[in-house]
N, C-alpha and C. Protein backbone atom coordinates (compact mmCIF):
# COMPACT_ATOMS: atom_id res chain seq x y z
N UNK A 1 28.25 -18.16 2.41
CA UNK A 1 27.29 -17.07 2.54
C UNK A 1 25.89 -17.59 2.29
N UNK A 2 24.72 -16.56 1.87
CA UNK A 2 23.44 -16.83 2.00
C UNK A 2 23.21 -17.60 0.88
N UNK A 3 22.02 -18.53 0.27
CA UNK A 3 21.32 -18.51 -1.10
C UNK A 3 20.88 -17.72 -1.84
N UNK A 4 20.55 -17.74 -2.40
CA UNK A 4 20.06 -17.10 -3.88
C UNK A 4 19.08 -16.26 -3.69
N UNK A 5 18.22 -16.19 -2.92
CA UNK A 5 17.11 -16.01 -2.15
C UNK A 5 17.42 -14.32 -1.14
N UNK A 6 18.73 -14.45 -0.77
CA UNK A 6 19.22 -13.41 -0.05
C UNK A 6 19.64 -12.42 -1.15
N UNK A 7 20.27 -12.80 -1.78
CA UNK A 7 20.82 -11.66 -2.92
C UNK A 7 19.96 -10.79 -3.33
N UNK A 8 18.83 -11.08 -3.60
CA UNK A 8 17.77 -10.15 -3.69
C UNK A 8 17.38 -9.02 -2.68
N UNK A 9 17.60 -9.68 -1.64
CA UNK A 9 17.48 -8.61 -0.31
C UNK A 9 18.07 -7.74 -0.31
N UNK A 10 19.37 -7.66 -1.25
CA UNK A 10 20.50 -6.33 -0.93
C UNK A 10 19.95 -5.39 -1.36
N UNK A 11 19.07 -4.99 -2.66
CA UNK A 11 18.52 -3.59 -2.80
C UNK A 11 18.07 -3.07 -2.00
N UNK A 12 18.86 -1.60 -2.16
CA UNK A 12 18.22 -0.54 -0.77
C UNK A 12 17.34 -0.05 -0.92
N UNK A 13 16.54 0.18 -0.01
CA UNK A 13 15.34 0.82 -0.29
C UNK A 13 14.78 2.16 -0.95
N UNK A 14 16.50 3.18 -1.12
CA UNK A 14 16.63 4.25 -1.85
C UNK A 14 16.98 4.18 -3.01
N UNK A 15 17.19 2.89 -3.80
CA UNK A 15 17.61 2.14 -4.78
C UNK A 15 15.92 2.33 -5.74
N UNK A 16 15.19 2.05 -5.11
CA UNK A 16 13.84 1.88 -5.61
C UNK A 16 13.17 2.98 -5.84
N UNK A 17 13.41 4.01 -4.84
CA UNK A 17 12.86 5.06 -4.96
C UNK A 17 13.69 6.00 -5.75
N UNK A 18 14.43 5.83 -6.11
CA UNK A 18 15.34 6.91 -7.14
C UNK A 18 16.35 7.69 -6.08
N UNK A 19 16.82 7.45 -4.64
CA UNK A 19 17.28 8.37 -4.18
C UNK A 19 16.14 9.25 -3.15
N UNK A 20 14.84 9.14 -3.76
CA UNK A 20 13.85 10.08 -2.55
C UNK A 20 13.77 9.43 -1.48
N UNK A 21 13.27 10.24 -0.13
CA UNK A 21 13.60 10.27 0.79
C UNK A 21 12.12 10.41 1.40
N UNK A 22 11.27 11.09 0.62
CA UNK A 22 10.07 11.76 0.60
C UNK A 22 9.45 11.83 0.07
N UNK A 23 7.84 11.54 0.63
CA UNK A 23 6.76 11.72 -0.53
C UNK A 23 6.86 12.55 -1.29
N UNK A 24 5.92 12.98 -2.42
CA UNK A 24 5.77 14.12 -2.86
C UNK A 24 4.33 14.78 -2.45
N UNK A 25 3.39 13.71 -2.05
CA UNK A 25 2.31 14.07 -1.35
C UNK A 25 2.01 13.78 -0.33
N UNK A 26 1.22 13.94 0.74
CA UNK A 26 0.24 13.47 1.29
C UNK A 26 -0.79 12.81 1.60
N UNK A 27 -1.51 12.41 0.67
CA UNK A 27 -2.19 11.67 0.22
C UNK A 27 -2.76 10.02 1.13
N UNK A 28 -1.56 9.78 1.47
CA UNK A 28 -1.55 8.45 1.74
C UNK A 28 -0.89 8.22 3.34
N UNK A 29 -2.14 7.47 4.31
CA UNK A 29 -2.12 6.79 5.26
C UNK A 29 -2.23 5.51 5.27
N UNK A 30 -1.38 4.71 6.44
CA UNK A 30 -1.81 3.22 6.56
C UNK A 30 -2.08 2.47 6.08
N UNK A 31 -3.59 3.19 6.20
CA UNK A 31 -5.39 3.05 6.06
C UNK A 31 -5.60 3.31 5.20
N UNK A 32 -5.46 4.02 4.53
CA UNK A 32 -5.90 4.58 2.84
C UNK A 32 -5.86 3.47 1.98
N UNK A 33 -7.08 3.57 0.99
CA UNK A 33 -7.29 2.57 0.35
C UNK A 33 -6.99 3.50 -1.01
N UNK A 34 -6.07 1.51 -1.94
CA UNK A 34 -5.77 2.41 -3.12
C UNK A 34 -6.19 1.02 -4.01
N UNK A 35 -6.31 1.73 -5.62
CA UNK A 35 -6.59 1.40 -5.89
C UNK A 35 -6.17 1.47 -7.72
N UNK A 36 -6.07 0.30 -8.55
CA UNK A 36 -5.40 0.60 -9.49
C UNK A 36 -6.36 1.30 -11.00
N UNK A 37 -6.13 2.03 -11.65
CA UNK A 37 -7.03 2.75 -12.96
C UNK A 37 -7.00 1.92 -13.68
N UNK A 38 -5.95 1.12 -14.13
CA UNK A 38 -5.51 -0.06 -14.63
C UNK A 38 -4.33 -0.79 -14.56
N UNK A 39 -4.83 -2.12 -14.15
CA UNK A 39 -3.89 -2.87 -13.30
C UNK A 39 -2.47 -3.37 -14.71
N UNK A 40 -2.74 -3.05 -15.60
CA UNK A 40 -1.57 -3.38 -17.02
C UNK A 40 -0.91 -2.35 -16.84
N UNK A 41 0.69 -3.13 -16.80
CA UNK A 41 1.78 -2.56 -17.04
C UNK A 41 1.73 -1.44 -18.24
N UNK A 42 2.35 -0.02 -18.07
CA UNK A 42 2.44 0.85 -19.54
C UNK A 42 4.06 0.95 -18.73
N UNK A 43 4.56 1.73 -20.06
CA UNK A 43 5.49 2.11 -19.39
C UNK A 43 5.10 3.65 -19.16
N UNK A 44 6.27 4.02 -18.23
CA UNK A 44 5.99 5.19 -17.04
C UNK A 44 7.20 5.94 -16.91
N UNK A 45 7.26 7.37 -16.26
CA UNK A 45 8.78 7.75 -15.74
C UNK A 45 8.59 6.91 -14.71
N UNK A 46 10.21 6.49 -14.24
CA UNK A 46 10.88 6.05 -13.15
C UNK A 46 9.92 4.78 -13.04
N UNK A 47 9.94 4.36 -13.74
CA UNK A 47 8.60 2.78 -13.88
C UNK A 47 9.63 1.54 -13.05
N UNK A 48 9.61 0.96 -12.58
CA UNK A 48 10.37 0.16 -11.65
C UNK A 48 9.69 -1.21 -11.90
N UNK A 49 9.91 -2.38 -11.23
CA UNK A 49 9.50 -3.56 -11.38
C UNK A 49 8.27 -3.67 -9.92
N UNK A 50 8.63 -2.81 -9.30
CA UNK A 50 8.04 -2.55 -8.13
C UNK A 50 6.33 -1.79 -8.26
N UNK A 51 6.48 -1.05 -9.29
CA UNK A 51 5.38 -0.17 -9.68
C UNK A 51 4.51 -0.82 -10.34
N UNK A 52 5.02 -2.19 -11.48
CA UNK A 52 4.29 -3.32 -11.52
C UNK A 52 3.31 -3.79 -10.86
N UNK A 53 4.31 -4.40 -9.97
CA UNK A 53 3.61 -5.07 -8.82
C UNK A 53 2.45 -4.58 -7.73
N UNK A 54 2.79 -3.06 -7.87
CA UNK A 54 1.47 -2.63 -7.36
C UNK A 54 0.28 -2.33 -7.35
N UNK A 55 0.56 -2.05 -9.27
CA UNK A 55 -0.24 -2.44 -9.81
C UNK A 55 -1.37 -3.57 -9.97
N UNK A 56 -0.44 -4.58 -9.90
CA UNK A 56 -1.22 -6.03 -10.07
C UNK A 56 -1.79 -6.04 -8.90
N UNK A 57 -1.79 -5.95 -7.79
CA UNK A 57 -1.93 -6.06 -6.48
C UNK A 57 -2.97 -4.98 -6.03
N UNK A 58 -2.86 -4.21 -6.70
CA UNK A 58 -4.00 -3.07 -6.54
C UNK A 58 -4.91 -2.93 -7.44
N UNK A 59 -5.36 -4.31 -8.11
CA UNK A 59 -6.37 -4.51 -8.59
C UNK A 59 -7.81 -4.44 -8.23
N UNK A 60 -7.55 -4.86 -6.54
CA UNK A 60 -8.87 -4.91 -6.08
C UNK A 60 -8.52 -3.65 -4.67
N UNK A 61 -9.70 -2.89 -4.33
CA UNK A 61 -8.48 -2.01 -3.68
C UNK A 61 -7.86 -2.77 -2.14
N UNK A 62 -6.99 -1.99 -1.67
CA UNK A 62 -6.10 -2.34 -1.13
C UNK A 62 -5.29 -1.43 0.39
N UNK A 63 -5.32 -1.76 1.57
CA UNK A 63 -4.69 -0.21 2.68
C UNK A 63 -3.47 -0.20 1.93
N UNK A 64 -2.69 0.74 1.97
CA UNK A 64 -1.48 1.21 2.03
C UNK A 64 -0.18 0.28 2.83
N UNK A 65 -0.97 -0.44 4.40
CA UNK A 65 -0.09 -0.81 5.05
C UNK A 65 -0.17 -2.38 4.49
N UNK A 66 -1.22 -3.27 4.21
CA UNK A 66 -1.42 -4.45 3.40
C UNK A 66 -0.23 -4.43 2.19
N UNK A 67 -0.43 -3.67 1.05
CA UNK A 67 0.32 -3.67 0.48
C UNK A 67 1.86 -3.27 0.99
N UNK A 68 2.18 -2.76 1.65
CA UNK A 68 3.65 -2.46 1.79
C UNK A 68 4.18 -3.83 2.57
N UNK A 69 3.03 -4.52 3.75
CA UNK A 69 3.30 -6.20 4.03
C UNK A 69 3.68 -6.95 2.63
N UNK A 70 2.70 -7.02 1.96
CA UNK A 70 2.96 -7.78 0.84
C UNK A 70 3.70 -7.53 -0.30
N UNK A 71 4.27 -6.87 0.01
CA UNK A 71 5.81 -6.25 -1.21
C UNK A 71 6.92 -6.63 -0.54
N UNK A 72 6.79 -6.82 0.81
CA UNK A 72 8.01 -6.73 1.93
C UNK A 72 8.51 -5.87 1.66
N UNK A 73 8.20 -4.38 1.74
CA UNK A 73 9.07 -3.12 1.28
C UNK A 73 8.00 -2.45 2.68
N UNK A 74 9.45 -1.08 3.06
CA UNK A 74 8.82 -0.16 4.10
C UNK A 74 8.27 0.51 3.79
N UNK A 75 6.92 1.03 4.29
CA UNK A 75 5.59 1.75 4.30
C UNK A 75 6.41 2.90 3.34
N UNK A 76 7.38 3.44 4.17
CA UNK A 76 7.46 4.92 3.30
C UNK A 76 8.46 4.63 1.97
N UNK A 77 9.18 3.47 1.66
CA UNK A 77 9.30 3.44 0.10
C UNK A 77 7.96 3.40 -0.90
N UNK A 78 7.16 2.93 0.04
CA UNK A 78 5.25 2.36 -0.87
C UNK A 78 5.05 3.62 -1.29
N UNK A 79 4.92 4.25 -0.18
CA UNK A 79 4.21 5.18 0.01
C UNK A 79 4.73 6.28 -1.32
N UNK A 80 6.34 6.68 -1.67
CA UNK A 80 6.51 7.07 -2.43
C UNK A 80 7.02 6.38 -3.92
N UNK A 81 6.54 5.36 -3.56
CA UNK A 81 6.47 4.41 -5.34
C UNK A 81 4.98 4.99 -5.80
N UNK A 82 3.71 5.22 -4.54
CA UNK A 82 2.60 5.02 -4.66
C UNK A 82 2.19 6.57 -5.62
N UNK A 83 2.96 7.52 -4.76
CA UNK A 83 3.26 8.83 -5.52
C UNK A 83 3.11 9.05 -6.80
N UNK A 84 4.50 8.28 -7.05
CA UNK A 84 4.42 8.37 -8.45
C UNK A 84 3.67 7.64 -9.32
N UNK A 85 2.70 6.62 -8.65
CA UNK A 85 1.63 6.08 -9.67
C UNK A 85 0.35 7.22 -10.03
N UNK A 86 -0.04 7.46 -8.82
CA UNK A 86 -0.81 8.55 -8.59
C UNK A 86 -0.78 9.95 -9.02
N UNK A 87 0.23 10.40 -9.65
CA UNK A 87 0.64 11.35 -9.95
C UNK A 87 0.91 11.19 -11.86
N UNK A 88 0.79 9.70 -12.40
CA UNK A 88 1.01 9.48 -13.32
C UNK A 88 -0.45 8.59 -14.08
N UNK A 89 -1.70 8.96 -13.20
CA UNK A 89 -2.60 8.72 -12.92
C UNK A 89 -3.45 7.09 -13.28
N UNK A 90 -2.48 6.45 -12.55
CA UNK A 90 -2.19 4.76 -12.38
C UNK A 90 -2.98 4.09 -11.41
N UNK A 91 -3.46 5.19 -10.26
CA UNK A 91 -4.06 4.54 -9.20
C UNK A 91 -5.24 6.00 -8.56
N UNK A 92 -6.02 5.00 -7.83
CA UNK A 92 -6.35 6.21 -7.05
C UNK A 92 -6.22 5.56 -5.41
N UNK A 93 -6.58 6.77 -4.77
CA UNK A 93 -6.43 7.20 -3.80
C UNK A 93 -7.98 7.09 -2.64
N UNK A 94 -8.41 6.51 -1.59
CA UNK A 94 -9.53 6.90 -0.83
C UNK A 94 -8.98 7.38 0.55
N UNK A 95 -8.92 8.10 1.51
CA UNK A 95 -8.99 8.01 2.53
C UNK A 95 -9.56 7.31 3.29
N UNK A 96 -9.65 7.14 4.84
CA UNK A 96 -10.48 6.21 5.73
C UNK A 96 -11.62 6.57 5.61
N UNK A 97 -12.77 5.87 5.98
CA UNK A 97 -14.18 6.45 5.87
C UNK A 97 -14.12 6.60 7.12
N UNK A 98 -14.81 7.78 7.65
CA UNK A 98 -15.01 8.17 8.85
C UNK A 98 -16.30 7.46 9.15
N UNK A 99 -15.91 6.92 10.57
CA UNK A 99 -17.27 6.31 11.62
C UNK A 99 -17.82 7.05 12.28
N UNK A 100 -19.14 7.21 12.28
CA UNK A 100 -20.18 7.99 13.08
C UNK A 100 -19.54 7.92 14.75
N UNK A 101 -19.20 8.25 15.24
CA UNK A 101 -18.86 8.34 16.55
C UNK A 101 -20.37 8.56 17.56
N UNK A 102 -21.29 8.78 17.22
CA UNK A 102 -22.25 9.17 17.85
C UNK A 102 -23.36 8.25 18.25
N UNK A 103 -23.12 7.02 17.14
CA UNK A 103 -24.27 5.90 16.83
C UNK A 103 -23.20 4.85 17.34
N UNK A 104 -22.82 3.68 18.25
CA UNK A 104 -22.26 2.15 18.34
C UNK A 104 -22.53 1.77 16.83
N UNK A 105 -22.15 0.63 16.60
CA UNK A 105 -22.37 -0.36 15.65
C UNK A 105 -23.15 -1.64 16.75
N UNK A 106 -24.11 -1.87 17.17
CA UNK A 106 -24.25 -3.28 18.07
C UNK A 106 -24.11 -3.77 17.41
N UNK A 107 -24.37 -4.06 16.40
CA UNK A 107 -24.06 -5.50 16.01
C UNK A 107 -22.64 -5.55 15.86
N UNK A 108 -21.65 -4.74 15.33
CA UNK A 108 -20.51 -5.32 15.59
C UNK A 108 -19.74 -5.15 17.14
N UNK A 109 -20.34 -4.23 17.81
CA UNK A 109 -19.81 -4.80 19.45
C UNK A 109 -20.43 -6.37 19.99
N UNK A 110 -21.24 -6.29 19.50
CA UNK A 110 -21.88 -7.88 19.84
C UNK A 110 -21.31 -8.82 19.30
N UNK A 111 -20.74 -8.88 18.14
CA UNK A 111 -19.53 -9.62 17.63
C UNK A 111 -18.35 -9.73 18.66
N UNK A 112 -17.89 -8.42 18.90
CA UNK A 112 -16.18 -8.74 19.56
C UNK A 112 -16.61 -9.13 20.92
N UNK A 113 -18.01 -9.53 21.53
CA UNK A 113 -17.75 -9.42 22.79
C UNK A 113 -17.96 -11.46 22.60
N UNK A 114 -18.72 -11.89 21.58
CA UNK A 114 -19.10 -12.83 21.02
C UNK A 114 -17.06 -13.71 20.99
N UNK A 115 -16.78 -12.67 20.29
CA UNK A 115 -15.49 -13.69 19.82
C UNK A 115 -14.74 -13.62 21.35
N UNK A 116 -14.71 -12.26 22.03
CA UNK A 116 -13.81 -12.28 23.40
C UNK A 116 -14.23 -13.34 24.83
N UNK A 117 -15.47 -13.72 24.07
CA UNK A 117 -16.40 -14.57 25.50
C UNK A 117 -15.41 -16.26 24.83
N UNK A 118 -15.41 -16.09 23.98
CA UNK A 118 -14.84 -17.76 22.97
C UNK A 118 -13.42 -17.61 23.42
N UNK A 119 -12.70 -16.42 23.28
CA UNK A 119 -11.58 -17.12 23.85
C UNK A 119 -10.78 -17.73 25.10
């Protein structure tokens, strides 16, 4: 069979989440930037080794979908680990900043047309 390396892989992803299935909020897209209140472990309900880690990692802030890459865990287990940080008031929360739709950026279209002429 596999190494040592695989065994770890067997936790399910409902394993982590206690059984939920579902956020408890809304809160959180993709895109949403989060961010930790303090990145030190306390202990917590349902505190996981996982909730750690997001901690540490959400030191500086962070999208939603970045971090769920870098956990190797699926968006919607994050998403409701993220819950319960947020709710245990561990992290916060930004939405996307909305872009003026009305004004370009030239200078950054002048960039992508800059990098699309290079390739």
């Amino acid at each position: 069979m596999g190494g040592g390396d695989s065994a770890g892989r067997l936790v399910r992803p409902f394993t982590l989440t206690g059984g939920r299935t579902r956020p408890s909020r809304a809160d959180f897209t993709l895109i949403a930037t989060v961010t930790a209140v303090d990145p030190q472990p306390v202990a917590a309900v349902r505190c996981q080794p996982e909730h750690t880690r997001i901690l540490r990692l959400c030191a500086e802030p962070v999208a939603v979908a970045e971090l769920a890459a870098r956990l190797d865990l699926p968006v919607s287990v994050v998403v409701i680990l993220l819950c319960d940080l947020l709710e245990a008031g561990r992290i916060t929360v930004r939405p996307p900043r909305l872009v003026s739709r009305t004004t370009p950026d030239l200078d950054l279209l002048q960039k992508v047309r800059d990098g699309l002429g290079r390739l």
